[in-house]
C-alpha atoms as a PDB file:
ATOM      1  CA  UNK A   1     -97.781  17.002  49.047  1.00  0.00           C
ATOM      2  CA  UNK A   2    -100.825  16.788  51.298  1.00  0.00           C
ATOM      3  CA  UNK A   3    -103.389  15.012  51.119  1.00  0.00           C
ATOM      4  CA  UNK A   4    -107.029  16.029  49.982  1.00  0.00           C
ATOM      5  CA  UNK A   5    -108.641  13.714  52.916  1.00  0.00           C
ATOM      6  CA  UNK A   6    -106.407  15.803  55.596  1.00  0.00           C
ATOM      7  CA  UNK A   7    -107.950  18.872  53.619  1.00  0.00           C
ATOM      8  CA  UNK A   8    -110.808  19.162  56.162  1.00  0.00           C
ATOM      9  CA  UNK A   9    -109.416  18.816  59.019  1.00  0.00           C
ATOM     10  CA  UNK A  10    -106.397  21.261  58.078  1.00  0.00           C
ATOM     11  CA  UNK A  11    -109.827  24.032  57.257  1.00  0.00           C
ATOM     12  CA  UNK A  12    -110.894  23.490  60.645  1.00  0.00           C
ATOM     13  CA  UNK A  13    -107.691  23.731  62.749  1.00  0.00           C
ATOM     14  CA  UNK A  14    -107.372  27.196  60.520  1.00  0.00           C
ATOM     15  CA  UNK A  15    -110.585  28.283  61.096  1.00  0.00           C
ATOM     16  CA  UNK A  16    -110.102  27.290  64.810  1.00  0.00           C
ATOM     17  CA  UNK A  17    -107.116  29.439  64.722  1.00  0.00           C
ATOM     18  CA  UNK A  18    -108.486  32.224  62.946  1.00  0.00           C
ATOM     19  CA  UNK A  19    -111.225  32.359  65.453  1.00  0.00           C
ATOM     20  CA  UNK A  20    -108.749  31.806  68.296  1.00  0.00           C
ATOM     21  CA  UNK A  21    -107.034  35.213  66.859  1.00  0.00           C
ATOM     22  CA  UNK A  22    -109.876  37.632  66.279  1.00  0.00           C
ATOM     23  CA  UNK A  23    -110.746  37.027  70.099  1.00  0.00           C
ATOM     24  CA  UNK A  24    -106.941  37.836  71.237  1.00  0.00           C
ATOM     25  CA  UNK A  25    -107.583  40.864  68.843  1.00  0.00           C
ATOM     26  CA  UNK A  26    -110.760  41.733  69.961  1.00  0.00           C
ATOM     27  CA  UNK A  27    -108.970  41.188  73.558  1.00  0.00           C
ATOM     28  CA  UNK A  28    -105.950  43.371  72.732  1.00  0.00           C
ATOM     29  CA  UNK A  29    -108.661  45.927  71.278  1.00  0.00           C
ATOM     30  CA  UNK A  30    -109.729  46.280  74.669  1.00  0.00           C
ATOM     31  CA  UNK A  31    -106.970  46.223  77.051  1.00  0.00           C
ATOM     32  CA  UNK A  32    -105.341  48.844  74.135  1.00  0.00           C
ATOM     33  CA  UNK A  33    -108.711  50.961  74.938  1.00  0.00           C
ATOM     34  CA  UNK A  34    -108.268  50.382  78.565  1.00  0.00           C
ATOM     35  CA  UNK A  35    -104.954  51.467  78.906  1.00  0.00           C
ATOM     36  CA  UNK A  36    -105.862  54.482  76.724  1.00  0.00           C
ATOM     37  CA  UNK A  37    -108.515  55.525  79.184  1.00  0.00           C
ATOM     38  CA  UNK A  38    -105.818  54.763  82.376  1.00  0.00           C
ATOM     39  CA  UNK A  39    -103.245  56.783  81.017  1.00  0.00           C
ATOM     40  CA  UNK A  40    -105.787  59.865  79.990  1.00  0.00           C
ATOM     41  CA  UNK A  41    -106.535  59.225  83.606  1.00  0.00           C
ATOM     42  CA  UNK A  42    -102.673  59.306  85.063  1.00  0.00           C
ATOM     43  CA  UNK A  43    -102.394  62.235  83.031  1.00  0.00           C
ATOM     44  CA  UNK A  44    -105.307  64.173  84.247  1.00  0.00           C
ATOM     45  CA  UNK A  45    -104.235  63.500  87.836  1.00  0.00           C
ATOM     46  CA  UNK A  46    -100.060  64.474  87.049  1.00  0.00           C
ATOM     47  CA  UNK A  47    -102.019  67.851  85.804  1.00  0.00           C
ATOM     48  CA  UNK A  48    -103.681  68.122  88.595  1.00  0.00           C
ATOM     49  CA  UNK A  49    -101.191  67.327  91.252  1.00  0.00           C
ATOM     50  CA  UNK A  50     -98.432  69.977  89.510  1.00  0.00           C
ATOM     51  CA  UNK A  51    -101.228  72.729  89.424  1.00  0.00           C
ATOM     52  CA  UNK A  52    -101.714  72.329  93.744  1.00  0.00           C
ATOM     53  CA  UNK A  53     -97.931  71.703  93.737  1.00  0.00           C
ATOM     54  CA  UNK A  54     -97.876  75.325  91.981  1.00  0.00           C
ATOM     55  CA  UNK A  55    -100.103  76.419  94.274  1.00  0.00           C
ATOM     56  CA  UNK A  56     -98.163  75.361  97.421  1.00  0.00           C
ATOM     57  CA  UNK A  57     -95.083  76.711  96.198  1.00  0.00           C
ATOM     58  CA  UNK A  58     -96.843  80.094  95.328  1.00  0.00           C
ATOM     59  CA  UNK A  59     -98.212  79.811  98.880  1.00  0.00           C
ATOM     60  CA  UNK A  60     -94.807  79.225 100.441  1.00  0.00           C
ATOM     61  CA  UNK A  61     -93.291  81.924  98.563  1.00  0.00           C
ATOM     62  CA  UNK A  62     -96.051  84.111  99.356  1.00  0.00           C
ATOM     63  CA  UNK A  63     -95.390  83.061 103.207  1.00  0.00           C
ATOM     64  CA  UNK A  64     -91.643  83.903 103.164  1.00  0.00           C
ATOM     65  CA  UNK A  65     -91.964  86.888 101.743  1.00  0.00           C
ATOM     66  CA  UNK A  66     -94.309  88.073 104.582  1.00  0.00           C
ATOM     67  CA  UNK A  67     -91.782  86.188 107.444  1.00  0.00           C
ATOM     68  CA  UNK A  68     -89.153  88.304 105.634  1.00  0.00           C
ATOM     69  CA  UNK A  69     -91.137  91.220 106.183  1.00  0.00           C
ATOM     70  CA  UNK A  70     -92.075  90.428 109.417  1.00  0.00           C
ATOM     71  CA  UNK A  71     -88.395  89.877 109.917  1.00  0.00           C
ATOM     72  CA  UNK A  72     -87.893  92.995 109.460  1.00  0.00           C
ATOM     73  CA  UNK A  73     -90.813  94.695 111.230  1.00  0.00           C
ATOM     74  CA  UNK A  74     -88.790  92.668 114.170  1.00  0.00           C
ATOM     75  CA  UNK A  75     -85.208  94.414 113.203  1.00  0.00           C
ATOM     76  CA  UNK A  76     -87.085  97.462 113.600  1.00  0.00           C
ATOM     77  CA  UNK A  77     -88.753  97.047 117.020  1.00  0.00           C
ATOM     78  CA  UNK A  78     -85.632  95.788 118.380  1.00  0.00           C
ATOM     79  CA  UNK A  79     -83.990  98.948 117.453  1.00  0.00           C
ATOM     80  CA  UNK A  80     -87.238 101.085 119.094  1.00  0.00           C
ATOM     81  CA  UNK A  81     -86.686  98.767 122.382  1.00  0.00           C
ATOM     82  CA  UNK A  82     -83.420  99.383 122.630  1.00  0.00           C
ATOM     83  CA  UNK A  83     -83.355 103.575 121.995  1.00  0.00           C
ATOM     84  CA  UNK A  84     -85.849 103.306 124.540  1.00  0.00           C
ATOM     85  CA  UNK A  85     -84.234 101.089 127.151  1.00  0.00           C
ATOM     86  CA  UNK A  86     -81.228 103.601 126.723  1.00  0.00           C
ATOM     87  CA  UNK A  87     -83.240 106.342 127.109  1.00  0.00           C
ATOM     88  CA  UNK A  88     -85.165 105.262 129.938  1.00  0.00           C
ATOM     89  CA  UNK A  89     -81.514 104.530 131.494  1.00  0.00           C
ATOM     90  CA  UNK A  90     -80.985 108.169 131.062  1.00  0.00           C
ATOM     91  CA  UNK A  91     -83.934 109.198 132.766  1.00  0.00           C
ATOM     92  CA  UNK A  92     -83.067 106.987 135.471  1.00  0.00           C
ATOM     93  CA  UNK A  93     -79.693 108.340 135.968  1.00  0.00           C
ATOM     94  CA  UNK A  94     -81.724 112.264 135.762  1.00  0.00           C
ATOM     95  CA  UNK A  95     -84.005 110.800 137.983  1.00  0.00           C
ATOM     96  CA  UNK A  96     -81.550 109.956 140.826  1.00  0.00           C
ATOM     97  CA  UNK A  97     -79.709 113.610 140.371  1.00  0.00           C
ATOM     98  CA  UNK A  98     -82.715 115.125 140.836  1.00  0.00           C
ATOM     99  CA  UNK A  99     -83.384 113.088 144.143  1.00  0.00           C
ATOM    100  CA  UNK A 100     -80.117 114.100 145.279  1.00  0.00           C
ATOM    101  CA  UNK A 101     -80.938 117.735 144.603  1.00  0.00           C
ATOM    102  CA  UNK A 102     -84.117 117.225 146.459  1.00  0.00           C
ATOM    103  CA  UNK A 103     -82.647 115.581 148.997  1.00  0.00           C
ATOM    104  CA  UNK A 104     -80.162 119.254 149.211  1.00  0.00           C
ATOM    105  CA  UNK A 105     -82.957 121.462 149.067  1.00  0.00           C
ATOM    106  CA  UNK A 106     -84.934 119.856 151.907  1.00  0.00           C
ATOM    107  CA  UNK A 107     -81.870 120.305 153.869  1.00  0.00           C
ATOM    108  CA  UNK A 108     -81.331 123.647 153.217  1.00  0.00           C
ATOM    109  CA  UNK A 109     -84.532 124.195 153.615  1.00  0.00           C
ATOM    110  CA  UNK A 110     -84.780 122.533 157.312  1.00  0.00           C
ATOM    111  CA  UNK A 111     -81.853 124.711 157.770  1.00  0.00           C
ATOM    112  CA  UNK A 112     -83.646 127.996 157.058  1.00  0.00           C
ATOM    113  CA  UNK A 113     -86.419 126.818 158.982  1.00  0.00           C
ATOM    114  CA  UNK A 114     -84.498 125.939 162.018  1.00  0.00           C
ATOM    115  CA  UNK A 115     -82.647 129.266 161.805  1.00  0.00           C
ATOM    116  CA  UNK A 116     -86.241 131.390 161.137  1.00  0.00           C
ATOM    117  CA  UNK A 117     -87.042 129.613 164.227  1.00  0.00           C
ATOM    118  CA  UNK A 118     -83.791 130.540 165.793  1.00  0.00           C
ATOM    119  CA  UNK A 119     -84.615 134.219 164.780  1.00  0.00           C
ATOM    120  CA  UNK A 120     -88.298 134.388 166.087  1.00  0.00           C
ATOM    121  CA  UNK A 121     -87.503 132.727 169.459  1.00  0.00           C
ATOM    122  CA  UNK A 122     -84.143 135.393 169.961  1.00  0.00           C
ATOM    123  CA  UNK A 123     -86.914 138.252 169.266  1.00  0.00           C
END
């Protein structure tokens, strides 16, 4: 058995001990409350950063809807320009019978001049 004169010094290594362990309680305590308030934290900002990611993909979608739109504003234009390029071909080619015609009727009508002149001088 032990011995009652190793009785004291056996109390104070315990109490020592004991001491030793309400501090590294008191310590875990802390770091426990710490890391409580750290992860509240972390959480707080993964909230945060999902709600703008959220946002930017509602933004993006938002976006390719109107460059779909856009898109087909585009389509549509490119189908106007090209009616009227045709057309404006057409008018061209009218354009160029009508100078021709032109170009006729000023002959004939030098031709009835020159002959009115004809007349007049033979009179």
């Amino acid at each position: 058995m032990t011995e009652p004169d190793n009785l004291p010094q056996r109390v104070d290594a315990l109490e020592t001990q004991g001491k030793q362990l309400r501090e590294e309680v008191a310590t875990a305590r802390s770091d426990a409350a710490a890391a409580r308030t750290l992860a509240a934290a972390a959480d707080r900002d993964v909230s945060e950063v999902r709600s703008e990611l959220r946002a930017h993909t509602s933004a993006l979608n938002a976006l390719r809807e109107t460059q779909l739109e856009q898109g087909q504003v585009l389509d549509e234009h490119s189908r106007t320009l090209g009616e009227h390029s045709r057309i404006l071909g057409e008018h061209s080619r009218i354009l160029g019978e009508h100078s021709t015609m032109f170009g006729s009727l000023q002959a004939g009508i030098t031709q009835i001049v020159n002959l009115l002149t004809e007349r007049r001088g033979a009179t």
